[in-house]
C-alpha atoms as a PDB file:
ATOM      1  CA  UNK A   1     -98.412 -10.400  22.476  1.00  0.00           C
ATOM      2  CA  UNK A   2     -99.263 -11.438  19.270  1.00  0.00           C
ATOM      3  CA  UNK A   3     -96.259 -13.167  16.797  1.00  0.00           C
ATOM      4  CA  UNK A   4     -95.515 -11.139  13.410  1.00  0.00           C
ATOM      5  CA  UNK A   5     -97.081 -14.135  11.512  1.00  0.00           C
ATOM      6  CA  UNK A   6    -100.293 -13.889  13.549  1.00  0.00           C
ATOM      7  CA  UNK A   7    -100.232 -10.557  12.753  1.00  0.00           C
ATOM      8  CA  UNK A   8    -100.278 -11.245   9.123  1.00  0.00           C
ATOM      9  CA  UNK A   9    -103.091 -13.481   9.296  1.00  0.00           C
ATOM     10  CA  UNK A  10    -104.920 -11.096  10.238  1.00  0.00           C
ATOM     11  CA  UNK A  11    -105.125  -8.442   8.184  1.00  0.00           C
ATOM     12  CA  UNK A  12    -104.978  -9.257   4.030  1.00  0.00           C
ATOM     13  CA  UNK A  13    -102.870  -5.715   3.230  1.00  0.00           C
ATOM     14  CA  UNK A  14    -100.275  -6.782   6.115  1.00  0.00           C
ATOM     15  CA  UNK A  15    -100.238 -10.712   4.618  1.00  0.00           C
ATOM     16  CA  UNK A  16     -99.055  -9.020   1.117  1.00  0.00           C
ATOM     17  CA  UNK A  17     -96.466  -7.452   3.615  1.00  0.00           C
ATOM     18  CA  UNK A  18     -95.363 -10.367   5.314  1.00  0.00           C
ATOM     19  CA  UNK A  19     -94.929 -12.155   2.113  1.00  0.00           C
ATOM     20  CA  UNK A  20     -92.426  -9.550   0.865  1.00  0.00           C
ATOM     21  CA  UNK A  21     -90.590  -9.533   4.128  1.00  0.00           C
ATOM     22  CA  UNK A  22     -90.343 -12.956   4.276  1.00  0.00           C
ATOM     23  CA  UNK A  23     -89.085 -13.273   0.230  1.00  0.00           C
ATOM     24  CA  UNK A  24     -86.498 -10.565   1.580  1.00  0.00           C
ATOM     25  CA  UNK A  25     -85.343 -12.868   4.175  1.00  0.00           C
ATOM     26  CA  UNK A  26     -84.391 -15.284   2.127  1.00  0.00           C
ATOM     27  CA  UNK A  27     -82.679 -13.733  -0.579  1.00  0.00           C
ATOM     28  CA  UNK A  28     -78.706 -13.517  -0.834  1.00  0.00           C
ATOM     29  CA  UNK A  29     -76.951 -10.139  -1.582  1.00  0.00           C
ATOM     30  CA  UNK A  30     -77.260 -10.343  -5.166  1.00  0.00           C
ATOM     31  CA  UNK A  31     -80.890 -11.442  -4.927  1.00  0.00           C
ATOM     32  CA  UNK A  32     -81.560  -8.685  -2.295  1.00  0.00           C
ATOM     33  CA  UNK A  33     -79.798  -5.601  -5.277  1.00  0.00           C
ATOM     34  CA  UNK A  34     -81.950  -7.223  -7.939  1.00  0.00           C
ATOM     35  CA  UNK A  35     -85.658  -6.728  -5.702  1.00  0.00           C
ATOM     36  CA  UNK A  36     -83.949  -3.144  -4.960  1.00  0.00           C
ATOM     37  CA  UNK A  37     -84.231  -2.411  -8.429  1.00  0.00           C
ATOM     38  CA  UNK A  38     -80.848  -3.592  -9.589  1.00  0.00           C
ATOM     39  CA  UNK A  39     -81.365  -4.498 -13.869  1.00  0.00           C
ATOM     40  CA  UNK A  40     -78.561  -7.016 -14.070  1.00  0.00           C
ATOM     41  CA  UNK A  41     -78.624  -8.564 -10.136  1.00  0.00           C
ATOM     42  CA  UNK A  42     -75.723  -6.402  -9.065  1.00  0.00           C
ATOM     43  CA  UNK A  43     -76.653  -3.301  -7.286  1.00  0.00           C
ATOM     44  CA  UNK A  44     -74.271  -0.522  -6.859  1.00  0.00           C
ATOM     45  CA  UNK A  45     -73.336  -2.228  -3.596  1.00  0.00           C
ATOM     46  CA  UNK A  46     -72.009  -5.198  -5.657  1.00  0.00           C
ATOM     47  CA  UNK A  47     -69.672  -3.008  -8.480  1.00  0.00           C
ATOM     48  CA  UNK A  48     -66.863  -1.281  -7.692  1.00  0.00           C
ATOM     49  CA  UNK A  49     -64.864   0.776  -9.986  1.00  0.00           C
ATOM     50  CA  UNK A  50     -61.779  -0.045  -8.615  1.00  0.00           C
ATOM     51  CA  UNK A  51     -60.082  -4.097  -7.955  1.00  0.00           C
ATOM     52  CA  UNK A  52     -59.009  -2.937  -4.157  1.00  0.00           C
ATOM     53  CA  UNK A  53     -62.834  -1.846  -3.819  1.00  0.00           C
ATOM     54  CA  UNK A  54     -64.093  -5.322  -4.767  1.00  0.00           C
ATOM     55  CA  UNK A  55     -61.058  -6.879  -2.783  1.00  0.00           C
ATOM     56  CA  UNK A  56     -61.996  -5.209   0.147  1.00  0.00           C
ATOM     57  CA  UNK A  57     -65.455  -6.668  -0.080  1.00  0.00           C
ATOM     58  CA  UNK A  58     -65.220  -9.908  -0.807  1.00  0.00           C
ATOM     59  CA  UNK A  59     -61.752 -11.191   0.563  1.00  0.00           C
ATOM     60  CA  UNK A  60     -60.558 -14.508  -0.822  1.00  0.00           C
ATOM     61  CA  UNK A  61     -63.198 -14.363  -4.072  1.00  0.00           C
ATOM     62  CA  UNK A  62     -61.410 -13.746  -7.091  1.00  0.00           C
ATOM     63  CA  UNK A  63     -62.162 -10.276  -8.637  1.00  0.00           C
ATOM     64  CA  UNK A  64     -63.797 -10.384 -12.290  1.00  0.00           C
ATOM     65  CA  UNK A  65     -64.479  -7.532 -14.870  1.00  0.00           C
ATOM     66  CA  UNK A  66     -67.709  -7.282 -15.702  1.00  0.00           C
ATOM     67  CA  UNK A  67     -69.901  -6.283 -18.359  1.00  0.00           C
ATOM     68  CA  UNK A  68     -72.501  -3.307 -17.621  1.00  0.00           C
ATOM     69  CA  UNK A  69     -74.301  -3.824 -21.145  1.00  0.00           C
ATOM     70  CA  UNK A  70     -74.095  -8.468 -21.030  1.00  0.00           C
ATOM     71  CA  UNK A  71     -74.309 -10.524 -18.326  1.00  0.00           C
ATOM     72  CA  UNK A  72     -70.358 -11.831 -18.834  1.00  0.00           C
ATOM     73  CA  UNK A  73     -67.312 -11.076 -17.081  1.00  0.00           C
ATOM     74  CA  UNK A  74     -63.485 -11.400 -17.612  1.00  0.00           C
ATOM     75  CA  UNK A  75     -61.084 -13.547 -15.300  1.00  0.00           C
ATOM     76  CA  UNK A  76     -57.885 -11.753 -13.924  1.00  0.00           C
ATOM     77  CA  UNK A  77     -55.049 -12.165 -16.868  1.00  0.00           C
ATOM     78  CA  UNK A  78     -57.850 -12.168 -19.713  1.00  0.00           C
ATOM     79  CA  UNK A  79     -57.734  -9.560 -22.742  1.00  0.00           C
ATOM     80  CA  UNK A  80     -59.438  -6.781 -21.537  1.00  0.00           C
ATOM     81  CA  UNK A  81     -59.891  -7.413 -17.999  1.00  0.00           C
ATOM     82  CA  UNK A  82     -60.154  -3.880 -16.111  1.00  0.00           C
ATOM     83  CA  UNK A  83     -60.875  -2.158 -19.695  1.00  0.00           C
ATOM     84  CA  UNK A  84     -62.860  -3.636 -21.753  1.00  0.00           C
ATOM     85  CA  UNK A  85     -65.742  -1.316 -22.356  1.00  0.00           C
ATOM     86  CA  UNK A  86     -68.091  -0.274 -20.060  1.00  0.00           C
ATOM     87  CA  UNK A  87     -67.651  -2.611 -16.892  1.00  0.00           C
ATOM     88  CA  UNK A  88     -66.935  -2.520 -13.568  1.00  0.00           C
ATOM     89  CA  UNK A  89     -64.774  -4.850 -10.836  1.00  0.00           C
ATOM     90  CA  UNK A  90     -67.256  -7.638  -9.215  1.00  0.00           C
ATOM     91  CA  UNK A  91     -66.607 -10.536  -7.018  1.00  0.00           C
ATOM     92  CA  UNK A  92     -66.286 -13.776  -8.613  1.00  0.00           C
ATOM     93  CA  UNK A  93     -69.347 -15.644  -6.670  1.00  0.00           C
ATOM     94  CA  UNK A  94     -71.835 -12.905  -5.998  1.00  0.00           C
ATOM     95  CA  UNK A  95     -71.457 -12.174 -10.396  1.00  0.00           C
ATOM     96  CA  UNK A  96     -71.875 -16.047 -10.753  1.00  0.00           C
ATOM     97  CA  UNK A  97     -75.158 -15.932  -8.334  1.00  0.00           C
ATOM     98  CA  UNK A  98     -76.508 -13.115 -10.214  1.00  0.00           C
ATOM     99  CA  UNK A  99     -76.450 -14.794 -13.646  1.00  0.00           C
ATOM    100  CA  UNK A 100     -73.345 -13.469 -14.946  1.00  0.00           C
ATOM    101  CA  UNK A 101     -71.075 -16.069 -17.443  1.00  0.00           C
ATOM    102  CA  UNK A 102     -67.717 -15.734 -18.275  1.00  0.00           C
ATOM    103  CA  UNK A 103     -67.279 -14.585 -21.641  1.00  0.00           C
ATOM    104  CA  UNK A 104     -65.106 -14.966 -24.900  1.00  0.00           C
END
């Protein structure tokens, strides 16, 4: 039986293949939403509309607001964290990982 990577070698259309499978491997989450098709790095997967949502995801990571039109976010206790414009609830890392900054 032949390995996937043999497989690959051997036929040019299946080595694009492997090359995207193998990309996909080694992506984190955020990286994985953004080759889905995500604009910002954050799928849907990754926003929540609601802090318990996000909570419930990401245990332990602090919960930021972030911005659906910048890549910026909000800390907990911040002026408009939870309301400021068009945003949703995001955990802490995965926002830092997909190029989000905290803002002003």
């Amino acid at each position: 039986m032949k390995s996937f990577g043999t497989t690959c070698g051997a036929f040019a259309v299946l080595g694009l293949l492997c090359g995207a499978a193998s990309a996909f491997a080694q992506s984190n989450p955020s990286q994985m939403s953004e080759v889905q098709g995500a604009t910002t790095g954050l799928g849907s997967s990754h926003r929540f509309a609601t802090q318990g949502a996000a909570m419930d995801h990401c245990p332990g990571d602090t919960i930021v607001w972030a911005s659906r039109n910048k890549l910026t976010y909000v800390m907990p206790g911040a002026a408009g964290y939870g309301s400021a414009g068009s945003g949703f609830y995001a955990c802490k890392a995965e926002a830092d990982d997909a190029g989000f900054q905290p803002g002003s």
